[in-house]
N, C-alpha and C. Protein backbone atom coordinates (compact mmCIF):
# COMPACT_ATOMS: atom_id res chain seq x y z
N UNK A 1 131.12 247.08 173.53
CA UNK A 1 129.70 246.79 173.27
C UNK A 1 129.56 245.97 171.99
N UNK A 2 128.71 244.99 171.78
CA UNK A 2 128.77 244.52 170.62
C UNK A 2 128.00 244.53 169.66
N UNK A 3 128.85 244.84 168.42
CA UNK A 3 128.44 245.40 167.00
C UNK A 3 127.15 245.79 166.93
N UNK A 4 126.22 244.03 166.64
CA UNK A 4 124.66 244.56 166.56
C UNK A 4 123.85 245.63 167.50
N UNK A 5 124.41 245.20 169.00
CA UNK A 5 123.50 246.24 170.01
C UNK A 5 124.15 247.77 169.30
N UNK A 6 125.22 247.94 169.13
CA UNK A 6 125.71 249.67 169.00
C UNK A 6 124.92 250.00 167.43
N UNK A 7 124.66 249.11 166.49
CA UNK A 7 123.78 249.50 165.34
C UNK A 7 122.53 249.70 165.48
N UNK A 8 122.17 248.96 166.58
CA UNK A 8 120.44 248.93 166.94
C UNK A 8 120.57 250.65 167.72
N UNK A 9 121.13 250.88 168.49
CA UNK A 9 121.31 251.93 168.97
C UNK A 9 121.31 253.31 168.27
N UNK A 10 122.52 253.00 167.55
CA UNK A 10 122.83 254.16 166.55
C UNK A 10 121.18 254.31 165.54
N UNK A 11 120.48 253.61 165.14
CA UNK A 11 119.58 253.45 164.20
C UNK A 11 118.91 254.28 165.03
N UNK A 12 118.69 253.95 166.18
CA UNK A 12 117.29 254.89 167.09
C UNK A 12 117.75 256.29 167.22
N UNK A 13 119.16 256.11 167.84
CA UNK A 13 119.33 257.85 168.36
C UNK A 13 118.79 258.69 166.55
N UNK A 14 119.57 258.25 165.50
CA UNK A 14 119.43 258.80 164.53
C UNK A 14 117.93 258.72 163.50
N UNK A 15 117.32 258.25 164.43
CA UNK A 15 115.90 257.61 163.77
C UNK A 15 115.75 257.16 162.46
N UNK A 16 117.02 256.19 162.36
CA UNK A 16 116.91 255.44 161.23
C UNK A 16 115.47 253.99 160.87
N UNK A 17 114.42 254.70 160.93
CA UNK A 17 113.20 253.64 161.34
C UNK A 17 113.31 253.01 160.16
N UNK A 18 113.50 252.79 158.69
CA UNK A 18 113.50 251.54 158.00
C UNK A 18 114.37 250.82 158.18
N UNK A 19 116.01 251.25 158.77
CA UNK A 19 116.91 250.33 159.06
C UNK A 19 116.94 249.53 159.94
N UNK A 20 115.83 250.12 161.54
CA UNK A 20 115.96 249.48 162.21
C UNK A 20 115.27 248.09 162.39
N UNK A 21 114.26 248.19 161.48
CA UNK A 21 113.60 246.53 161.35
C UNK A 21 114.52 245.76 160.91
N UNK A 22 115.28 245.43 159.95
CA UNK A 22 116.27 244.89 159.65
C UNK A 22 117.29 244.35 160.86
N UNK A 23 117.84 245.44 160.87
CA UNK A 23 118.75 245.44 162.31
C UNK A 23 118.39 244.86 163.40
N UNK A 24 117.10 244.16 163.63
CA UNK A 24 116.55 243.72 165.09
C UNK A 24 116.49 242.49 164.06
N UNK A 25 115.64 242.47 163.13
CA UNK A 25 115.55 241.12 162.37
C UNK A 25 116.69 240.00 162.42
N UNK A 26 117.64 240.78 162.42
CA UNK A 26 119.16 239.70 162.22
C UNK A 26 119.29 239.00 163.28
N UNK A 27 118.45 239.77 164.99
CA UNK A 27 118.72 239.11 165.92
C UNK A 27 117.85 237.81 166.00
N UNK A 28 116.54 237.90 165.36
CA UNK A 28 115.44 236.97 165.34
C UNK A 28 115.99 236.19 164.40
N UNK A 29 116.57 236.08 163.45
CA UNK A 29 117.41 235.31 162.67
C UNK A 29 118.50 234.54 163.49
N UNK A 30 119.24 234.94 163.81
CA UNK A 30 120.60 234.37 164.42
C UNK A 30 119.62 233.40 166.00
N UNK A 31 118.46 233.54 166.42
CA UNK A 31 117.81 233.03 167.70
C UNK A 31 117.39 231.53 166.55
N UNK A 32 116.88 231.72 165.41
CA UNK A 32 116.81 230.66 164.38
C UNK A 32 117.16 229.74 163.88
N UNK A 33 118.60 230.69 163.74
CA UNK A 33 119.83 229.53 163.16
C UNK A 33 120.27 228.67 163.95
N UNK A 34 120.13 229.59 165.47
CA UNK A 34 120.63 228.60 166.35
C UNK A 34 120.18 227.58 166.75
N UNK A 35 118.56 227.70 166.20
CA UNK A 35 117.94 226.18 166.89
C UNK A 35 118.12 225.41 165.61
N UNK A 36 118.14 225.83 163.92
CA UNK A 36 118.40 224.40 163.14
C UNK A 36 119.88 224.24 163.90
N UNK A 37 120.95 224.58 164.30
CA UNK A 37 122.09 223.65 164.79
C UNK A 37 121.77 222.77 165.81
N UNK A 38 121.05 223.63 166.98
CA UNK A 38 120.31 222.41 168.00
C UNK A 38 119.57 221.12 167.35
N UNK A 39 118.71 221.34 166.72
CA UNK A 39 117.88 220.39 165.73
C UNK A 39 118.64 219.62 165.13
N UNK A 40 120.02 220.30 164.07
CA UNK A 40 120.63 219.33 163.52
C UNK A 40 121.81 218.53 164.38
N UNK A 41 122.27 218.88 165.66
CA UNK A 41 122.82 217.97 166.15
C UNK A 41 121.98 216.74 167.16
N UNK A 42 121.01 217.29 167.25
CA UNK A 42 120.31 216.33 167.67
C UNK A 42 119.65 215.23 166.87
N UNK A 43 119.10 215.45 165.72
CA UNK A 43 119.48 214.69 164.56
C UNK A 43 120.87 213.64 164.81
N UNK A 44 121.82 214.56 164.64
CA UNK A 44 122.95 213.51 164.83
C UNK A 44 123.54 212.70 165.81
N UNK A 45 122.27 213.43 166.80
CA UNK A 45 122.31 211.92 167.84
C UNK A 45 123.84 212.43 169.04
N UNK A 46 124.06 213.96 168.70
CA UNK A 46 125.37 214.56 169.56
C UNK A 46 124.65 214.97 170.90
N UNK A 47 123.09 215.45 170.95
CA UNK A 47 122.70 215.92 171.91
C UNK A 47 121.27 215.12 172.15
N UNK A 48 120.98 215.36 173.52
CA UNK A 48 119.48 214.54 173.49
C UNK A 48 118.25 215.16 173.90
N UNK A 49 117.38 215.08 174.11
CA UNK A 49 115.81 215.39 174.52
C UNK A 49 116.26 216.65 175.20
N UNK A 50 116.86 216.38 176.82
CA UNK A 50 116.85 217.52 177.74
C UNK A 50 117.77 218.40 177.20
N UNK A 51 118.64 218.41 176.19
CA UNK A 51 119.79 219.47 176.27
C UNK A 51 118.94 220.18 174.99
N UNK A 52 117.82 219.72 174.28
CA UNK A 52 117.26 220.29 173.08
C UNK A 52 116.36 221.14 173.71
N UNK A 53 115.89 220.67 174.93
CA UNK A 53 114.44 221.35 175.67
C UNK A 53 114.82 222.59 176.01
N UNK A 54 116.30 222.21 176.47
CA UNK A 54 116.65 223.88 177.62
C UNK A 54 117.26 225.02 176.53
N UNK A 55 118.11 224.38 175.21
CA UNK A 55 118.04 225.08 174.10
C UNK A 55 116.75 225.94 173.62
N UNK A 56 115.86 224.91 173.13
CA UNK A 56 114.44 225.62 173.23
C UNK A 56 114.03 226.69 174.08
N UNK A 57 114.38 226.57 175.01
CA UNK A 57 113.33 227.37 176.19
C UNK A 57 113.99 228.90 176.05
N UNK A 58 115.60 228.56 176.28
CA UNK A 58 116.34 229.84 175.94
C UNK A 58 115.95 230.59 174.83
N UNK A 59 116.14 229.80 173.65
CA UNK A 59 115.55 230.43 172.23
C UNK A 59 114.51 231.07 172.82
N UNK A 60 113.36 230.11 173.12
CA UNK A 60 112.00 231.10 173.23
C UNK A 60 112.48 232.41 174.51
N UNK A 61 112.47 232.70 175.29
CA UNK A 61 113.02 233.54 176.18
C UNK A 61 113.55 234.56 175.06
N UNK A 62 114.43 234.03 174.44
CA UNK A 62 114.96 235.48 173.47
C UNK A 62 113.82 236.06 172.59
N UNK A 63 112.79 234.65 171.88
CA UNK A 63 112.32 235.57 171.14
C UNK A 63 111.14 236.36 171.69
N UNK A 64 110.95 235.57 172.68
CA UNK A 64 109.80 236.54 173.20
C UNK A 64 110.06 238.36 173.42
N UNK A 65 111.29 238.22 173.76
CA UNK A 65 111.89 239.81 173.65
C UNK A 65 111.75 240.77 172.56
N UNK A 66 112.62 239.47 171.43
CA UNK A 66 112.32 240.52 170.17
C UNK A 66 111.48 240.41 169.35
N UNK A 67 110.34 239.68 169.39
CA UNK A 67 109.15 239.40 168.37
C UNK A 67 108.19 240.96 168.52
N UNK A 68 108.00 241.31 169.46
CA UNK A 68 107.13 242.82 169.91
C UNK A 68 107.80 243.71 169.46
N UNK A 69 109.32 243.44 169.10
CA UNK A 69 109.80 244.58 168.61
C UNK A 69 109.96 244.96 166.89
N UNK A 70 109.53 243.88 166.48
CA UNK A 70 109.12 243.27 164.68
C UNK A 70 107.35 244.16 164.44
N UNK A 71 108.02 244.92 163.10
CA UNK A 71 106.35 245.21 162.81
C UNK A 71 106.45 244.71 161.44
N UNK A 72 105.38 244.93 161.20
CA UNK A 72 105.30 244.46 159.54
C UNK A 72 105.54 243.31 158.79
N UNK A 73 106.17 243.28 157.25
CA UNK A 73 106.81 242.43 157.28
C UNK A 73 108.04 241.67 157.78
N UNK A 74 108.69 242.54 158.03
CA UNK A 74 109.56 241.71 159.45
C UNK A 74 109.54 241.07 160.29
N UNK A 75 108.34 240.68 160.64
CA UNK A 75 107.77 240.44 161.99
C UNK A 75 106.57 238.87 161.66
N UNK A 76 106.50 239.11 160.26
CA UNK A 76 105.20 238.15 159.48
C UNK A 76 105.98 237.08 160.21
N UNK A 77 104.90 235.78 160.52
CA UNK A 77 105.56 234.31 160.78
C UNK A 77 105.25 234.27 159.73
N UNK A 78 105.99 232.75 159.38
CA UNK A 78 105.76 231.61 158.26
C UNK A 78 104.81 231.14 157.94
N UNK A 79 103.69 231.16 159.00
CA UNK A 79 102.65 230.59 158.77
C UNK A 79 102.27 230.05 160.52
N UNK A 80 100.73 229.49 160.26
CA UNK A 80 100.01 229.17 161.75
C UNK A 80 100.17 227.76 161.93
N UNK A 81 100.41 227.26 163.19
CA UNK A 81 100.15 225.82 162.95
C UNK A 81 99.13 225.95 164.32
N UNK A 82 98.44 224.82 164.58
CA UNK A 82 97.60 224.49 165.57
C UNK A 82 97.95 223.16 165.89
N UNK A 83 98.31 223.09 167.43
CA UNK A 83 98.99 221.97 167.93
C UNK A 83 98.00 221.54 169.00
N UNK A 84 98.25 220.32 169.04
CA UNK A 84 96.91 219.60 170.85
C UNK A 84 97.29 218.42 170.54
N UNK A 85 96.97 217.47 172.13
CA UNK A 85 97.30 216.30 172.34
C UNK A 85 96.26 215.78 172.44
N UNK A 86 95.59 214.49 171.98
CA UNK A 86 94.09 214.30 171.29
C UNK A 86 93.36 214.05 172.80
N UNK A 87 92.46 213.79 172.19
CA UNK A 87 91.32 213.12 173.69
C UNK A 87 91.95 211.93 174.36
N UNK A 88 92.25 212.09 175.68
CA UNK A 88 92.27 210.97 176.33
C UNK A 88 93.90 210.69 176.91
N UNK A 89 94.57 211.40 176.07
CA UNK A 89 96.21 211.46 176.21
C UNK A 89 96.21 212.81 176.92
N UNK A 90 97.00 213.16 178.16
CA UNK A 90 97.45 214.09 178.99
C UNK A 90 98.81 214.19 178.71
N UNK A 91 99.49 213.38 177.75
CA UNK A 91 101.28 213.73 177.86
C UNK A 91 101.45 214.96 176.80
N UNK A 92 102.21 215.70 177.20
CA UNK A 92 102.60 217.04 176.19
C UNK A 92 104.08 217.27 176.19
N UNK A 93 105.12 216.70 176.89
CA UNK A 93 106.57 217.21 176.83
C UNK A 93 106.62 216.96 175.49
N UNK A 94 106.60 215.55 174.70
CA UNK A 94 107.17 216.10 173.16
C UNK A 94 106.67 216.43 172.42
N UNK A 95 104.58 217.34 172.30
CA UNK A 95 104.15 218.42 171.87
C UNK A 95 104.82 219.55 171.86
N UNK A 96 105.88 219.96 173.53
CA UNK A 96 105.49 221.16 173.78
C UNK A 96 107.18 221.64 173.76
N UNK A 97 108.33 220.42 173.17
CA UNK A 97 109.13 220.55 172.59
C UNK A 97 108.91 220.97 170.51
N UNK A 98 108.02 220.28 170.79
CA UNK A 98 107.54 220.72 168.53
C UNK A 98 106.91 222.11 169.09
N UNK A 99 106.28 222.56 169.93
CA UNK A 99 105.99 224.13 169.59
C UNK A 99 106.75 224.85 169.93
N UNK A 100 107.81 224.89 171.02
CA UNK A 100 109.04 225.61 170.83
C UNK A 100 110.49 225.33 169.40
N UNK A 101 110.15 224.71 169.24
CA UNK A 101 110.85 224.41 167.77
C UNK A 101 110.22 225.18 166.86
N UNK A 102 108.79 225.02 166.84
CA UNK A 102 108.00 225.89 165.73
C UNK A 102 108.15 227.18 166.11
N UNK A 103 107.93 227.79 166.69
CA UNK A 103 108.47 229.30 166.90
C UNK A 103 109.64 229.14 166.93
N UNK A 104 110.79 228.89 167.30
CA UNK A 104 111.83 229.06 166.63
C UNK A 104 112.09 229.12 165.08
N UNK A 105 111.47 228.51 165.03
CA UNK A 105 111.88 228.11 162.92
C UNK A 105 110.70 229.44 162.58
N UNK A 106 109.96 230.27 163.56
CA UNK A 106 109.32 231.61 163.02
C UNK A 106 107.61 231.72 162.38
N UNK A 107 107.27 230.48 163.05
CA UNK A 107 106.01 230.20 163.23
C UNK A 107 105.25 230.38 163.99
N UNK A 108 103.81 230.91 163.74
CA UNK A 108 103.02 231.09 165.13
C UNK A 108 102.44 230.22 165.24
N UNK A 109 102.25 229.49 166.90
CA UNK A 109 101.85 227.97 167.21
C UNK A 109 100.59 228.45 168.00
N UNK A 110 99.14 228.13 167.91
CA UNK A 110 98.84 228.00 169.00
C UNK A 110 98.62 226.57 169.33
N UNK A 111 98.71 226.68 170.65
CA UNK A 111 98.83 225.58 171.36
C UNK A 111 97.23 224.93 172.12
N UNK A 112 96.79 223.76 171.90
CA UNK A 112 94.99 223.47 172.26
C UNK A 112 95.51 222.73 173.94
N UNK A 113 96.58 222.32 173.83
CA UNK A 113 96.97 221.59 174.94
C UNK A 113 96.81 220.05 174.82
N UNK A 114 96.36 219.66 175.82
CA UNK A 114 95.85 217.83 176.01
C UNK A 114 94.82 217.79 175.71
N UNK A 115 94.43 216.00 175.80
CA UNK A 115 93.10 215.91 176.20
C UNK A 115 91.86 216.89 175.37
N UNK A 116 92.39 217.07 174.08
CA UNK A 116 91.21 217.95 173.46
C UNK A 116 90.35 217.00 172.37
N UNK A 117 89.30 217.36 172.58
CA UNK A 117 88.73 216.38 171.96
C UNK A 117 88.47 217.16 170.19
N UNK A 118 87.85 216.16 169.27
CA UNK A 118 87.47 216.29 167.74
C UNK A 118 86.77 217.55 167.73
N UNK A 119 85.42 217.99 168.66
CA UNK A 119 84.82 219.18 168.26
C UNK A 119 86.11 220.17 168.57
N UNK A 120 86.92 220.41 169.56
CA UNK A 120 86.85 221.62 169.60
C UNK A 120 88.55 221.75 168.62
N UNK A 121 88.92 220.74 168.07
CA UNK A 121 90.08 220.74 167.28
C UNK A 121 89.51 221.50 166.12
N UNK A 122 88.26 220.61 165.47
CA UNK A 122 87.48 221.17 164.24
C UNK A 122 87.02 222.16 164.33
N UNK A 123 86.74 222.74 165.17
CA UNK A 123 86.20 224.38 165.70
C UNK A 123 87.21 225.37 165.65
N UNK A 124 88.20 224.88 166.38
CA UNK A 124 89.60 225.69 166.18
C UNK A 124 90.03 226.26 164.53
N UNK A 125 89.83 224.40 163.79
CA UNK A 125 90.48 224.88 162.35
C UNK A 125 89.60 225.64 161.82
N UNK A 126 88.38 225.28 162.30
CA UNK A 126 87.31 226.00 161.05
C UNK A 126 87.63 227.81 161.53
N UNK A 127 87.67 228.24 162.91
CA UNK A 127 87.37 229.88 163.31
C UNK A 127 88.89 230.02 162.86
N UNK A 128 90.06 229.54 162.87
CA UNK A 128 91.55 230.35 162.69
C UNK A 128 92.41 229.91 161.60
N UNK A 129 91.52 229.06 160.42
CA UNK A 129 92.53 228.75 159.34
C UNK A 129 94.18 228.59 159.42
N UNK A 130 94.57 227.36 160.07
CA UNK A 130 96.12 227.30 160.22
C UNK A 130 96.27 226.68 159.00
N UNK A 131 97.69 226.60 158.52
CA UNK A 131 98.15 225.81 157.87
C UNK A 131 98.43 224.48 157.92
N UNK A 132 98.27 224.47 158.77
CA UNK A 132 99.20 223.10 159.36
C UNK A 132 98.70 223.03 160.79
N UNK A 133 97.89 221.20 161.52
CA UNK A 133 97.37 220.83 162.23
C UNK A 133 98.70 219.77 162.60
N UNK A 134 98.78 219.81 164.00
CA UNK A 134 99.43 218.81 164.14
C UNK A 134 98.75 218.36 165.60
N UNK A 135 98.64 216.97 165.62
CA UNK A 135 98.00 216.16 166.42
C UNK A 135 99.27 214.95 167.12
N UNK A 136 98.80 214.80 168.71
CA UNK A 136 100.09 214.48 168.94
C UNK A 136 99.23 213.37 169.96
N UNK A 137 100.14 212.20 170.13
CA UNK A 137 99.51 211.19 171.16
C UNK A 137 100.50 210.18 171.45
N UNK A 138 100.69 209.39 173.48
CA UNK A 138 101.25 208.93 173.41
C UNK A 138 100.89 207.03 173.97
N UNK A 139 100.25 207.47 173.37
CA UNK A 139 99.10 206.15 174.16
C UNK A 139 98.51 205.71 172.59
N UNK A 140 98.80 204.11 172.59
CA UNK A 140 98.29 203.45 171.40
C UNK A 140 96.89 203.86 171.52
N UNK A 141 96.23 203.89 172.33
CA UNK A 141 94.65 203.93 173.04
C UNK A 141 94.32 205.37 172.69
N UNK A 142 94.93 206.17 172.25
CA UNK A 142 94.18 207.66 171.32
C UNK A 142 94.60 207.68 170.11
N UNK A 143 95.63 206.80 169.44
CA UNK A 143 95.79 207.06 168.25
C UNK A 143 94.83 207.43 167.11
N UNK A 144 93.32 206.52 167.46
CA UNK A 144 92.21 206.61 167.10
C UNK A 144 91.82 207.78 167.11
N UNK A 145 92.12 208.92 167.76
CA UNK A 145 91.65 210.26 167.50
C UNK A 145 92.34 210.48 167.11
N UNK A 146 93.31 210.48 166.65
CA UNK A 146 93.66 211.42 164.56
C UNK A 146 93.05 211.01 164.14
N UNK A 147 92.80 209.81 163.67
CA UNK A 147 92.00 209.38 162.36
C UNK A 147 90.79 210.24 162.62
N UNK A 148 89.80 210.14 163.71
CA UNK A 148 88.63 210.88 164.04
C UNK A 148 88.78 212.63 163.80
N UNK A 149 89.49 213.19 163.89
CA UNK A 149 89.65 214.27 163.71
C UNK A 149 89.65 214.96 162.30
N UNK A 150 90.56 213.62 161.32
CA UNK A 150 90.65 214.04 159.93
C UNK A 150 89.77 213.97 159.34
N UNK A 151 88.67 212.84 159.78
CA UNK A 151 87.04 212.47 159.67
C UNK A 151 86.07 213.37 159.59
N UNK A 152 86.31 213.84 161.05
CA UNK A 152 85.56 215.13 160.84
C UNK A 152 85.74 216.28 159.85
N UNK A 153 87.31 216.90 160.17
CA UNK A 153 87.10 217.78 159.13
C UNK A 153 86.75 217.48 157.69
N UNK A 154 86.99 216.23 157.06
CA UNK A 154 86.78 215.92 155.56
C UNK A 154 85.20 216.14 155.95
N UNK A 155 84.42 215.49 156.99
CA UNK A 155 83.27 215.54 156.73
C UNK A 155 82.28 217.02 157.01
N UNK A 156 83.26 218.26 157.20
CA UNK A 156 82.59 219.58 157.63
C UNK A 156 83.32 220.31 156.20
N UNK A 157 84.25 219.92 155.68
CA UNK A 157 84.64 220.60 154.30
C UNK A 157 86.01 221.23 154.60
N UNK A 158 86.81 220.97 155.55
CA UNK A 158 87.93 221.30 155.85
C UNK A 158 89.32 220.71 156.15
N UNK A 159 89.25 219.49 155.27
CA UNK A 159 90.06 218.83 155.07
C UNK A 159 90.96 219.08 153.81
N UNK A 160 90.53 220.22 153.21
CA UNK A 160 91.79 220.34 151.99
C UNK A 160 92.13 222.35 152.52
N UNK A 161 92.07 222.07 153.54
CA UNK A 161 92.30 223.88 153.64
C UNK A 161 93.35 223.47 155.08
N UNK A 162 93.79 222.19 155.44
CA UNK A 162 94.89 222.64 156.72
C UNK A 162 95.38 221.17 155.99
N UNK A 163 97.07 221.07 156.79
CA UNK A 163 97.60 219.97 156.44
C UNK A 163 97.87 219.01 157.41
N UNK A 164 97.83 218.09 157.88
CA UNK A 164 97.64 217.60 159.15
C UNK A 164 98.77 216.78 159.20
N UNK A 165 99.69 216.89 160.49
CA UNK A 165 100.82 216.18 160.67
C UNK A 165 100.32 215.54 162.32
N UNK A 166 101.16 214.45 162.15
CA UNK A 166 101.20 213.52 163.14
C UNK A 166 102.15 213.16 164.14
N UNK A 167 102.30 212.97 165.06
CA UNK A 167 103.44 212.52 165.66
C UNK A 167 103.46 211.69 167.30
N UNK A 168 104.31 211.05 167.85
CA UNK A 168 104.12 210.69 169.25
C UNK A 168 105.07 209.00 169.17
N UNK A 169 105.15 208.76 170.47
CA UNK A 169 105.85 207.62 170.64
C UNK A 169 105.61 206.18 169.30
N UNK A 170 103.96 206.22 169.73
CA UNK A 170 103.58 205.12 169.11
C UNK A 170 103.23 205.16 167.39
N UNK A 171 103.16 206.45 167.11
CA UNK A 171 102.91 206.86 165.56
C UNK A 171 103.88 206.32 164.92
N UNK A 172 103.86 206.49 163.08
CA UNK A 172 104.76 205.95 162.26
C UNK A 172 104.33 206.14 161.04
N UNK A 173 104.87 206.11 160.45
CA UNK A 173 104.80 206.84 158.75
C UNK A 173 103.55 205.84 158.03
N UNK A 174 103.44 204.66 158.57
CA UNK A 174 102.15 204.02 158.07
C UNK A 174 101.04 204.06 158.39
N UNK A 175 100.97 204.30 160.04
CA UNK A 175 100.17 205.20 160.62
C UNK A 175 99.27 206.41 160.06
N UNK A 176 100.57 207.46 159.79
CA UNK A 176 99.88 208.37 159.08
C UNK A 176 99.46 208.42 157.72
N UNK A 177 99.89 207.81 156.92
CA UNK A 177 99.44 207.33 155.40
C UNK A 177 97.92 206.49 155.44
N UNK A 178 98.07 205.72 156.87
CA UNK A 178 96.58 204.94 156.83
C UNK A 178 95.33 205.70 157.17
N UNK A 179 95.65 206.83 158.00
CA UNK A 179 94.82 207.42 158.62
C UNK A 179 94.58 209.05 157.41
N UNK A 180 95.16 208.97 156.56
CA UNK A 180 95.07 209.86 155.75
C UNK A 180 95.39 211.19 156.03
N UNK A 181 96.70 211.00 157.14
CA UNK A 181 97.42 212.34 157.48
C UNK A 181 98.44 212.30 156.32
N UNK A 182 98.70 213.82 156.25
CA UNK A 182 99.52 214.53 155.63
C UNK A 182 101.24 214.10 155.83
N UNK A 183 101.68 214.05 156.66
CA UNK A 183 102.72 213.37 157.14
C UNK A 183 103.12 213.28 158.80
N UNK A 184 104.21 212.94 159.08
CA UNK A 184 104.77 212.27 160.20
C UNK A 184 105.65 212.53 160.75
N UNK A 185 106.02 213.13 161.70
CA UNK A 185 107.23 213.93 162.41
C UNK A 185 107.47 212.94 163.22
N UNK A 186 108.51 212.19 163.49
CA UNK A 186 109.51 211.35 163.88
C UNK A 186 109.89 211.84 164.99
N UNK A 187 110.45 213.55 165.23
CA UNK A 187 110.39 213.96 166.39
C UNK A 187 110.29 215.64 165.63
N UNK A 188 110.71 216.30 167.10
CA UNK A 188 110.85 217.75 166.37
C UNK A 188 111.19 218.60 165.43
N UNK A 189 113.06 217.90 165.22
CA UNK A 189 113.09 218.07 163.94
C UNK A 189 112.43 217.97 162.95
N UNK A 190 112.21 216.89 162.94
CA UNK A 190 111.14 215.76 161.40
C UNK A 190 110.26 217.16 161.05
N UNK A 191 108.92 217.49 162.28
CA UNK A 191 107.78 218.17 162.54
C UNK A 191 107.78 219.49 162.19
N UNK A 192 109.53 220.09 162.33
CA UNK A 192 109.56 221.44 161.37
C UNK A 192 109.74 221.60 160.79
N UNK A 193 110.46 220.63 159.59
CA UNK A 193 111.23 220.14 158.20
C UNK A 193 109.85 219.87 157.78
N UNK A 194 108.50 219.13 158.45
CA UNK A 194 107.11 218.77 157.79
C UNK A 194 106.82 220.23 157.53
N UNK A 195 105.96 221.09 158.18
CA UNK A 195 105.74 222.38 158.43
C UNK A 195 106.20 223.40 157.53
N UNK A 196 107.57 223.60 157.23
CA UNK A 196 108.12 223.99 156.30
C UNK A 196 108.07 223.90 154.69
N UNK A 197 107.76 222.55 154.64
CA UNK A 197 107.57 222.15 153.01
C UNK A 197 106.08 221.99 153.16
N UNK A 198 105.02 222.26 154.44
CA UNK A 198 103.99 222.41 153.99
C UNK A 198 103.47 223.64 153.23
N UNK A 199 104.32 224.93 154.27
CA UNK A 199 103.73 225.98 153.64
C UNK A 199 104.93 226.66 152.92
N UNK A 200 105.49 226.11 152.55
CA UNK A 200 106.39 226.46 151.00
C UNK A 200 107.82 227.17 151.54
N UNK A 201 107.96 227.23 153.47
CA UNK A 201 109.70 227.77 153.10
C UNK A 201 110.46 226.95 153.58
């Protein structure tokens, strides 16, 4: 049997309950580590899109197991992000690769989907305070809704309370500097390395 399962075990029969958060933690850890190696070899250009996706999916599959079993601080994410693909754009595969990355790296994502337009993005930030907005598009023809989105919130008072990242085929680091986003995820990696140094881990 191996090591961790016979410690997780032993912890219960003996009702070791502060040890056992720990002891499950290492598994939500090690589901972690494994995606910065996915991330960083894909980075290095060793693996591509589909072999990162099905990595992903597995990760998530595991953590969905052991996240219910996390209370407390053990269990805290990193922080919220709020993810959607703007008005007018229906593509989400490399949204919906950055939100399985983001829960991996131990973040809670919710997800707005496609096709969402400025009110109900700004509605979202204003009722659930995320940290971090990320707006995604793959059509030159919505890029225009980021900028509209950041518009709004500066103009409802909620533009210095989320950090807004960008990303999609046609985006680019000047892009987001022009439009007065926060920064620019290149791809998934980039988007959780952004995320991370937004909210400080």
């Amino acid at each position: 049997m191996n090591e961790s399962i016979q410690k997780i075990q032993e912890g219960i029969i003996e009702g070791r309950h502060r040890e056992i958060e720990s002891l499950v933690r290492e598994i939500q850890e090690g589901l972690i580590a494994a995606m910065n190696v996915v991330g960083q070899k894909f980075s290095d250009g060793e693996i591509f899109v589909p072999e990162m996706m099905v990595s992903a999916m597995t990760m998530k599959l595991g953590l969905n197991i052991v996240k219910p079993l996390l209370t407390g601080k053990a269990g805290a994410p990193k922080g919220t992000v709020l993810m959607g693909t703007v008005k007018g754009d229906l593509h989400d595969i490399g949204k919906n690769i950055v939100v399985m990355m983001l829960e991996g790296a131990g973040f809670q994502v919710i997800d707005l989907g496609v096709d969402i337009d400025v009110e109900k993005v700004v509605a979202t930030v204003a009722e659930i305070h995320p940290q971090v907005l990320g707006l995604s598009a793959l059509l030159t023809t919505t890029m225009p809704e980021m900028k509209r989105v950041i518009e709004e919130l500066r103009a409802r008072g909620l533009r210095d309370r989320v950090k807004v990242m960008v990303g999609g085929a046609p985006v680019d680091a000047a892009f987001a500097e022009k439009i007065g986003a926060d920064g620019y995820g290149r791809d998934a990696v980039q988007a959780v390395a952004l995320a991370r140094s937004f909210v400080g881990h």
